[in-house]
C-alpha atoms as a PDB file:
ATOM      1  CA  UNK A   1      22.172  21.296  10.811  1.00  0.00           C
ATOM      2  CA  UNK A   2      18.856  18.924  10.206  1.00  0.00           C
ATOM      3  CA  UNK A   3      19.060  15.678  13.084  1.00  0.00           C
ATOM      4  CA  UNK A   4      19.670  12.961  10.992  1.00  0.00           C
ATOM      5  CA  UNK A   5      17.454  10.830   9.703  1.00  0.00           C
ATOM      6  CA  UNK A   6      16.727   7.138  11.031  1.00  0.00           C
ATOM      7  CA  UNK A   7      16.082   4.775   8.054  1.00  0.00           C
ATOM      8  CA  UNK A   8      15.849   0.892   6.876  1.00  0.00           C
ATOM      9  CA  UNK A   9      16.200  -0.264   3.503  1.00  0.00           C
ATOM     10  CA  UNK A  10      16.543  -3.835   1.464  1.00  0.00           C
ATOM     11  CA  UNK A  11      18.086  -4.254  -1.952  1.00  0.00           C
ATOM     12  CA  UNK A  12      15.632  -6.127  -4.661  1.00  0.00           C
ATOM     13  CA  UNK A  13      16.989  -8.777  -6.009  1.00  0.00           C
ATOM     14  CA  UNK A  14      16.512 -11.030  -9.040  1.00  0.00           C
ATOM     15  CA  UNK A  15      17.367 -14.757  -9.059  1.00  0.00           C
ATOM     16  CA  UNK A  16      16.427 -16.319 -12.297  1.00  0.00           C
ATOM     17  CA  UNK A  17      16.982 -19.923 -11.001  1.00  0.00           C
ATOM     18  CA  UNK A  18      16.064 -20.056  -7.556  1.00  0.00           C
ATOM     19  CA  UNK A  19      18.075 -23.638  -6.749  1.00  0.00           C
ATOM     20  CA  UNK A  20      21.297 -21.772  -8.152  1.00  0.00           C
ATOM     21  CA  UNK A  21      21.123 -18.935  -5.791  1.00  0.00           C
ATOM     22  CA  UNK A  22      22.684 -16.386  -8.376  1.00  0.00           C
ATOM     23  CA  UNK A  23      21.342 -13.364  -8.117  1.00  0.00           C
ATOM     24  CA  UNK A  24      21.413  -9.700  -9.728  1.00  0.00           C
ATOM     25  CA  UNK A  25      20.772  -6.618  -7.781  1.00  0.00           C
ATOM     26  CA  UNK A  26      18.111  -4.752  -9.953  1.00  0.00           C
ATOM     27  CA  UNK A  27      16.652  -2.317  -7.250  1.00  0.00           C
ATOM     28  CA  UNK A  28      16.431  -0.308  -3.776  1.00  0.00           C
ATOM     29  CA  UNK A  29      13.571   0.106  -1.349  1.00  0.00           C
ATOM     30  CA  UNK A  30      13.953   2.746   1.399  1.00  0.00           C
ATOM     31  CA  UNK A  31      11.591   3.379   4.295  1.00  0.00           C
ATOM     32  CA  UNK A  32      11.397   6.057   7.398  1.00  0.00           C
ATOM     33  CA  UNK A  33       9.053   5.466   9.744  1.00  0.00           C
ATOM     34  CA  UNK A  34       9.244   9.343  10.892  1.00  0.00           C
ATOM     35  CA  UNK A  35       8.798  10.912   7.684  1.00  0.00           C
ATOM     36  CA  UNK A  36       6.159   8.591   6.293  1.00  0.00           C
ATOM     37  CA  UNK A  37       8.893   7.962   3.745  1.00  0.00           C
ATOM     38  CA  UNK A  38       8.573   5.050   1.861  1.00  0.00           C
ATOM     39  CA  UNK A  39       9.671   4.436  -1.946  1.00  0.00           C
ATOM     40  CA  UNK A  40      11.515   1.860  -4.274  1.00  0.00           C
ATOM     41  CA  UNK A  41      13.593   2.134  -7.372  1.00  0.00           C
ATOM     42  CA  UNK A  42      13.741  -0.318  -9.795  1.00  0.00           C
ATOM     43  CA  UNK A  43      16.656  -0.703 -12.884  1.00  0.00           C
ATOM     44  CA  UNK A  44      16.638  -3.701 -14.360  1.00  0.00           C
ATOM     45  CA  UNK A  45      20.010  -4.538 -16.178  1.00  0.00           C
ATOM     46  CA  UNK A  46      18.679  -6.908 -19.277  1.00  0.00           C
ATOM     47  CA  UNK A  47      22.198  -7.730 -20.436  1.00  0.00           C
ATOM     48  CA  UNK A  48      23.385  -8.802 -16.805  1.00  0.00           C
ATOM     49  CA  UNK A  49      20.503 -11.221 -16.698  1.00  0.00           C
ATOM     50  CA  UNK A  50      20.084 -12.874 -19.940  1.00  0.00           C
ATOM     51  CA  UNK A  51      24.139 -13.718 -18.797  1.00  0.00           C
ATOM     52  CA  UNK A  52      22.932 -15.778 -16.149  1.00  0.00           C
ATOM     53  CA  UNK A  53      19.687 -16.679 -17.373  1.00  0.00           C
ATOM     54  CA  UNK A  54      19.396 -16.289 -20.880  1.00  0.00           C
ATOM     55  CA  UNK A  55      15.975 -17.507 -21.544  1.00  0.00           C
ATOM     56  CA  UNK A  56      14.049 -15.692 -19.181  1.00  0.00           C
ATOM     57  CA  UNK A  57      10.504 -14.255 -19.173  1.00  0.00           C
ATOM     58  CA  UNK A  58      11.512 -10.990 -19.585  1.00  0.00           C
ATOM     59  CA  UNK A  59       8.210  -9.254 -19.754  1.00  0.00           C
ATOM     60  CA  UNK A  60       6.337 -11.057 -16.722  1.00  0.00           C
ATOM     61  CA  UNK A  61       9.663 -10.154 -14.719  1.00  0.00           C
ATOM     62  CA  UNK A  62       9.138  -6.667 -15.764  1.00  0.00           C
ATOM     63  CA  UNK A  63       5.351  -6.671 -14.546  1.00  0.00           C
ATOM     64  CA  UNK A  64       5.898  -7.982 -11.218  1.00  0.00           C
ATOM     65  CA  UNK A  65       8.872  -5.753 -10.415  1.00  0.00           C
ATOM     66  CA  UNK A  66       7.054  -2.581 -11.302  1.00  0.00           C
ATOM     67  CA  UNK A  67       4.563  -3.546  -8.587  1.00  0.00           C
ATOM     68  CA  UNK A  68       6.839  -2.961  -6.330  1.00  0.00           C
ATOM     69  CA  UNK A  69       7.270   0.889  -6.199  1.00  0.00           C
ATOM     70  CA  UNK A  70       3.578   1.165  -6.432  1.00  0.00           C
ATOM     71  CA  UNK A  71       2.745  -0.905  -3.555  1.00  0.00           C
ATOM     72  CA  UNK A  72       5.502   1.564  -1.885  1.00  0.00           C
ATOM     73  CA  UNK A  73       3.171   4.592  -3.172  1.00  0.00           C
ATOM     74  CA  UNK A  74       0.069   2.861  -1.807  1.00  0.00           C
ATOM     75  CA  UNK A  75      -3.268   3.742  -2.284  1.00  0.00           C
ATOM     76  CA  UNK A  76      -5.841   1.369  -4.161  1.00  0.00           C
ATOM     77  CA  UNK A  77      -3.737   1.135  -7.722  1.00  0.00           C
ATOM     78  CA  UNK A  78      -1.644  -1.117  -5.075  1.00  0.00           C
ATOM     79  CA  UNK A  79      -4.701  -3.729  -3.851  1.00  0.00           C
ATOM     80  CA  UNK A  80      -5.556  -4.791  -0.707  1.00  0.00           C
ATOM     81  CA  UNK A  81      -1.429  -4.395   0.046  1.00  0.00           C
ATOM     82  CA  UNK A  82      -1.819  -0.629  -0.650  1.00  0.00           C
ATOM     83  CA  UNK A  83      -4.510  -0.193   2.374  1.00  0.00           C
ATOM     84  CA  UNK A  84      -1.638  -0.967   4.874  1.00  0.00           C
ATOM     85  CA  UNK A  85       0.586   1.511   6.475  1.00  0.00           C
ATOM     86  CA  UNK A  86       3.759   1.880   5.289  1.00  0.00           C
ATOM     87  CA  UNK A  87       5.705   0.435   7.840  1.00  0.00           C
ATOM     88  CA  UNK A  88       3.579  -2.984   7.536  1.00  0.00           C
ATOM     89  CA  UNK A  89       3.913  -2.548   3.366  1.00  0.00           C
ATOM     90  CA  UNK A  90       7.595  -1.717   3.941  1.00  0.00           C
ATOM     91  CA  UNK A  91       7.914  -4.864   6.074  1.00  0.00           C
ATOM     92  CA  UNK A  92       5.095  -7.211   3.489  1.00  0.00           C
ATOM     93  CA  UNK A  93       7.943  -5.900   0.394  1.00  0.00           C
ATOM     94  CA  UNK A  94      11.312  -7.425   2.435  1.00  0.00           C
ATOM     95  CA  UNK A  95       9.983 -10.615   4.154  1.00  0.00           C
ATOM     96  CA  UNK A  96      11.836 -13.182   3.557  1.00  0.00           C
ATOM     97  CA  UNK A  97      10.576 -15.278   0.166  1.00  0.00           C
ATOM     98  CA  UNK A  98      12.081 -18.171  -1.950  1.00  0.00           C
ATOM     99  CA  UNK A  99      10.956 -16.475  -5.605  1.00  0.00           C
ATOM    100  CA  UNK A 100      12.762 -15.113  -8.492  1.00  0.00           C
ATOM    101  CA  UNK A 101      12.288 -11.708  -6.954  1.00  0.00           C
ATOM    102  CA  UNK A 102      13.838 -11.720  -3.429  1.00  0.00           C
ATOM    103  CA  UNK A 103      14.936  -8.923  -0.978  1.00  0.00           C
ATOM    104  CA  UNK A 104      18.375  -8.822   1.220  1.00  0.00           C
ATOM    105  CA  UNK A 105      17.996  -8.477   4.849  1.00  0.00           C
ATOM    106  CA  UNK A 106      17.185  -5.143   5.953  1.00  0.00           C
ATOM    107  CA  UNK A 107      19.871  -2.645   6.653  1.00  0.00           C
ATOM    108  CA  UNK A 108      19.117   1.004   9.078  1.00  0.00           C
ATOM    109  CA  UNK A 109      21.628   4.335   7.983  1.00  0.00           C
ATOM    110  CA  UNK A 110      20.938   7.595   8.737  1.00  0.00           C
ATOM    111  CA  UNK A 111      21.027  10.693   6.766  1.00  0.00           C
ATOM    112  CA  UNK A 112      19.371  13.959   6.183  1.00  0.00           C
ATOM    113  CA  UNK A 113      18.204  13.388   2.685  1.00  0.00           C
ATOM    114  CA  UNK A 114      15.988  10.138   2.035  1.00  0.00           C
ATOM    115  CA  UNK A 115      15.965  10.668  -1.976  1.00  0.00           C
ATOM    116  CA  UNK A 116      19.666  11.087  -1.936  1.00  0.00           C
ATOM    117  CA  UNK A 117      19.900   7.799  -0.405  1.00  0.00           C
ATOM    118  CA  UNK A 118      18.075   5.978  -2.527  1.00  0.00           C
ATOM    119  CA  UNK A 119      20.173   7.621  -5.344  1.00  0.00           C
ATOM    120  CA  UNK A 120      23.363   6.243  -3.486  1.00  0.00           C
ATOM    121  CA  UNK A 121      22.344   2.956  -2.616  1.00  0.00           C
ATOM    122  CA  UNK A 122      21.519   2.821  -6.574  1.00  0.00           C
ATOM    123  CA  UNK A 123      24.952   3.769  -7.415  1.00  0.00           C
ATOM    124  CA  UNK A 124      26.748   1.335  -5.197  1.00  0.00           C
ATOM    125  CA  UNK A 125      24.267  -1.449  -4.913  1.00  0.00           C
ATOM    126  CA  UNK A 126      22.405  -1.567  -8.491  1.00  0.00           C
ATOM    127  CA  UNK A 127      24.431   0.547 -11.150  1.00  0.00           C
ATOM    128  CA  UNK A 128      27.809  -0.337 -12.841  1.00  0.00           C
END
């Protein structure tokens, strides 16, 4: 059997009205330091957040969420962000922010299979 893996991750959130603090979970990042593992999954649930915030800017939400898996992927499609590690882009993704697009605190887990994972933490986190 594999050693488990060591791993942190953060839950992307979406808070249409910052001074309300209601949120809707809309996606995962995941991150192991010893695999050079770092990605993010993003499913944004329209209905669930036109209930809270039913005039919202739909399509610049949609743009700045979808930079978040690529600054996970790296490389120069990602900017200046993208030249970092990924520890220090893992870490630049979950800092704490006061935005419509916020992160929980991080979490650590282990397991033996990082895309699983992120599959689970979709299921119970993100998906209903």
């Amino acid at each position: 059997m594999p050693e488990p893996l060591t791993y942190d991750y953060a839950i992307v959130r979406v808070v249409p009205k910052v001074e309300r603090e209601e949120f809707i979970n809309v996606g995962v990042i995941v991150s192991c330091a010893s695999r050079r593992f770092l990605q993010a999954r993003i499913e944004l649930d329209e209905a669930r957040l036109f209930a809270i915030a039913p005039n919202f800017d739909l399509e610049m939400l949609k743009q700045h969420l979808a930079a978040i898996p690529i600054i996970c992927e790296g490389g120069k499609l990602a900017g200046a962000i993208g030249q970092l590690p990924d520890r220090e882009r893992f870490h630049w993704l979950v800092a704490p922010r006061s935005t419509i697009i916020q992160t929980s605190r991080v979490h650590t887990g282990l397991c033996e299979d990082l895309t699983a994972v992120l599959e689970h933490l979709l299921d119970k986190m993100v998906r209903h």
